[in-house]
Protein backbone atom coordinates (compact mmCIF):
# COMPACT_ATOMS: atom_id res chain seq x y z
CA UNK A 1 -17.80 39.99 11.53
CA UNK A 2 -15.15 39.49 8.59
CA UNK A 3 -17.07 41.43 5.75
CA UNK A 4 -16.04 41.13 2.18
CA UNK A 5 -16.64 42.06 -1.09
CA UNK A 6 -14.76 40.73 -4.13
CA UNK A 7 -15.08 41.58 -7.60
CA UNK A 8 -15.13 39.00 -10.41
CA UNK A 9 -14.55 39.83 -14.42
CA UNK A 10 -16.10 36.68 -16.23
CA UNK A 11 -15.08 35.83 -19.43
CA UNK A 12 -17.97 36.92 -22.22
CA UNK A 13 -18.69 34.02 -23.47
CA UNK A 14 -19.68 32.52 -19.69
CA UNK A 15 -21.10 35.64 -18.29
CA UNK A 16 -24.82 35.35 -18.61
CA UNK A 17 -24.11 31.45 -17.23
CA UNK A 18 -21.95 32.65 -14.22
CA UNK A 19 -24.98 32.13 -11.60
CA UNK A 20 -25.41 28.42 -13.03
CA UNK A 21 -21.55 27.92 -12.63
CA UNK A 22 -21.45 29.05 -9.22
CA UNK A 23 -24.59 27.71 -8.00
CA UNK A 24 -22.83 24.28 -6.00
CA UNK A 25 -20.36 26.86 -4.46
CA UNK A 26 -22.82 29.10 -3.12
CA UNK A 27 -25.18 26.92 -1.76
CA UNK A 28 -22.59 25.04 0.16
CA UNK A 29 -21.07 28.35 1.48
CA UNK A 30 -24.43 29.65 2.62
CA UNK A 31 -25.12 26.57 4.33
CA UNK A 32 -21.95 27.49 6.15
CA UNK A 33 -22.51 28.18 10.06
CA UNK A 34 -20.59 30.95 10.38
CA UNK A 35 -22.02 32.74 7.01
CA UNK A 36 -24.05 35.88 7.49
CA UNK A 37 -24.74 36.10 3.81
CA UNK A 38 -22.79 35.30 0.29
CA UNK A 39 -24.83 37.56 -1.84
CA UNK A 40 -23.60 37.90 -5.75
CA UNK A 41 -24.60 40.92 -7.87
CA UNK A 42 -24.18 41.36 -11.49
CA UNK A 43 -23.22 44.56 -12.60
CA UNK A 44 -25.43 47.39 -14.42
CA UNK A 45 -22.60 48.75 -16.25
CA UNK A 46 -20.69 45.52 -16.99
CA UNK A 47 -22.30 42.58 -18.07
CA UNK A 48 -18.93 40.62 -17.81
CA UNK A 49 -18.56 41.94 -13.71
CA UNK A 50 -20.21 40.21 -10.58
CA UNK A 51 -19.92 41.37 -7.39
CA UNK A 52 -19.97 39.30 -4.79
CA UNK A 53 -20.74 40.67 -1.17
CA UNK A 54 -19.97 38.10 1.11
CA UNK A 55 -19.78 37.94 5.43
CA UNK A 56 -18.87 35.21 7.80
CA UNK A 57 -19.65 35.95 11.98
CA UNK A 58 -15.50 36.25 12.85
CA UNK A 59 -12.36 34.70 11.74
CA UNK A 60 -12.82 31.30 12.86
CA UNK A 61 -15.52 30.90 10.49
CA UNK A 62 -13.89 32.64 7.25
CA UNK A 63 -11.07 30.36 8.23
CA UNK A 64 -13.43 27.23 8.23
CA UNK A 65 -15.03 28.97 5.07
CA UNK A 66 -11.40 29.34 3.36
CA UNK A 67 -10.82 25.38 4.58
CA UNK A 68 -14.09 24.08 3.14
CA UNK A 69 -14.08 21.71 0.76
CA UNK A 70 -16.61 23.58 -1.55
CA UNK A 71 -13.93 26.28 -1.50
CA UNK A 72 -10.91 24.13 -2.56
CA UNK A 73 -13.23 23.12 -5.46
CA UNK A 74 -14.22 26.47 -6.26
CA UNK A 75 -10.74 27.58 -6.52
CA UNK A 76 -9.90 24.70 -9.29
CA UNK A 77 -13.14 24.97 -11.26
CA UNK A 78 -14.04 29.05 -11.41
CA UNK A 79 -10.30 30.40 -12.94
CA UNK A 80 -10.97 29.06 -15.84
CA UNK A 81 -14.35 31.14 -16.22
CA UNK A 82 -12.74 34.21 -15.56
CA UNK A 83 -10.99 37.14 -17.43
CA UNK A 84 -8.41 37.99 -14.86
CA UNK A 85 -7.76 37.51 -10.98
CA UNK A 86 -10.67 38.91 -8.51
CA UNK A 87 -10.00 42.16 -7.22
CA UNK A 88 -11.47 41.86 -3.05
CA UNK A 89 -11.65 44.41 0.14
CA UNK A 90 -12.16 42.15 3.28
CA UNK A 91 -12.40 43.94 6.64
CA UNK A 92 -13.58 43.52 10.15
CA UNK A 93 -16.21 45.10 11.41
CA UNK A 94 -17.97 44.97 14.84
CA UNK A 95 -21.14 44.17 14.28
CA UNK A 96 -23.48 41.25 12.95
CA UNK A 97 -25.85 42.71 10.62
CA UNK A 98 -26.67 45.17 8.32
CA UNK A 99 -27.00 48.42 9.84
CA UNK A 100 -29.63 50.90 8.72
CA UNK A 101 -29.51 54.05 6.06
CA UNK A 102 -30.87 56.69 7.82
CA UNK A 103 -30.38 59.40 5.23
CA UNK A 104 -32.46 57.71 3.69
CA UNK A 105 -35.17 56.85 6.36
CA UNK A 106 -38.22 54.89 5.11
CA UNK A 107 -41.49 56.37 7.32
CA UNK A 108 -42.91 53.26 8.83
CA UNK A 109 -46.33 52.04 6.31
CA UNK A 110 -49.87 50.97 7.22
C-alpha cells in the first residue's frame, strides 16, 4: 500500500472551519476504490496544524487518486486556506492494514 501522511498549517482565521472546508474532498476521496483510509487529525499542540493520514491499496490507485477530479479541485480551492505549502512523507509499505501495537497489548475483555 502507498501510505502517507501530510501535514497542513491552516491559516487562523479558517482553522476551526478546516473540517467544513474539506468535507467535499474527503468524502469523494474515501469513496475512492483504492482508498484504505483518508483520516485528518487536528493537532493538540497547534490549533492552526491538521494532520492528515491518508492510504490508497498500491500505486495505481494513488495515481487514480492524484487524477481524480475531486483532487484537481482540491488543489485550486484549499491554497488559499493555508499558511504555507504541506509538508508530506509518502512511502510503500507491504501490507494492507493497520498492524497491531504489541507493546502495548490490550488483554482480550469479557
Amino acid at each position: 500500500m502507498i501510505f502517507i501522511t501530510a501535514k497542513f498549517r491552516v491559516r487562523p482565521e479558517y482553522a476551526d472551519q478546516w473540517p467544513q472546508i474539506t468535507a467535499e474532498f474527503t468524502a469523494a476521496t474515501r469513496e475512492e476504490p483504492g482508498c484504505l483510509w483518508f483520516d485528518w487529525s487536528r493537532s493538540v499542540e497547534d490549533p492552526t496544524e491538521y494532520v492528515l493520514v491518508e492510504a490508497f491499496r498500491d500505486d495505481e490507485a494513488g495515481a487514480a487518486h492524484v487524477r481524480s477530479e475531486h483532487f484537481g479541485a482540491a488543489r485550486r480551492t484549499l491554497p488559499p486556506h493555508l499558511a504555507e505549502t504541506p509538508r508530506i512523507v509518502n512511502t510503500t509499505l507491504a501490507q494492507d492494514d493497520w498492524s497491531l501495537l504489541g507493546e502495548m497489548s490490550v488483554a482480550e475483555q469479557d
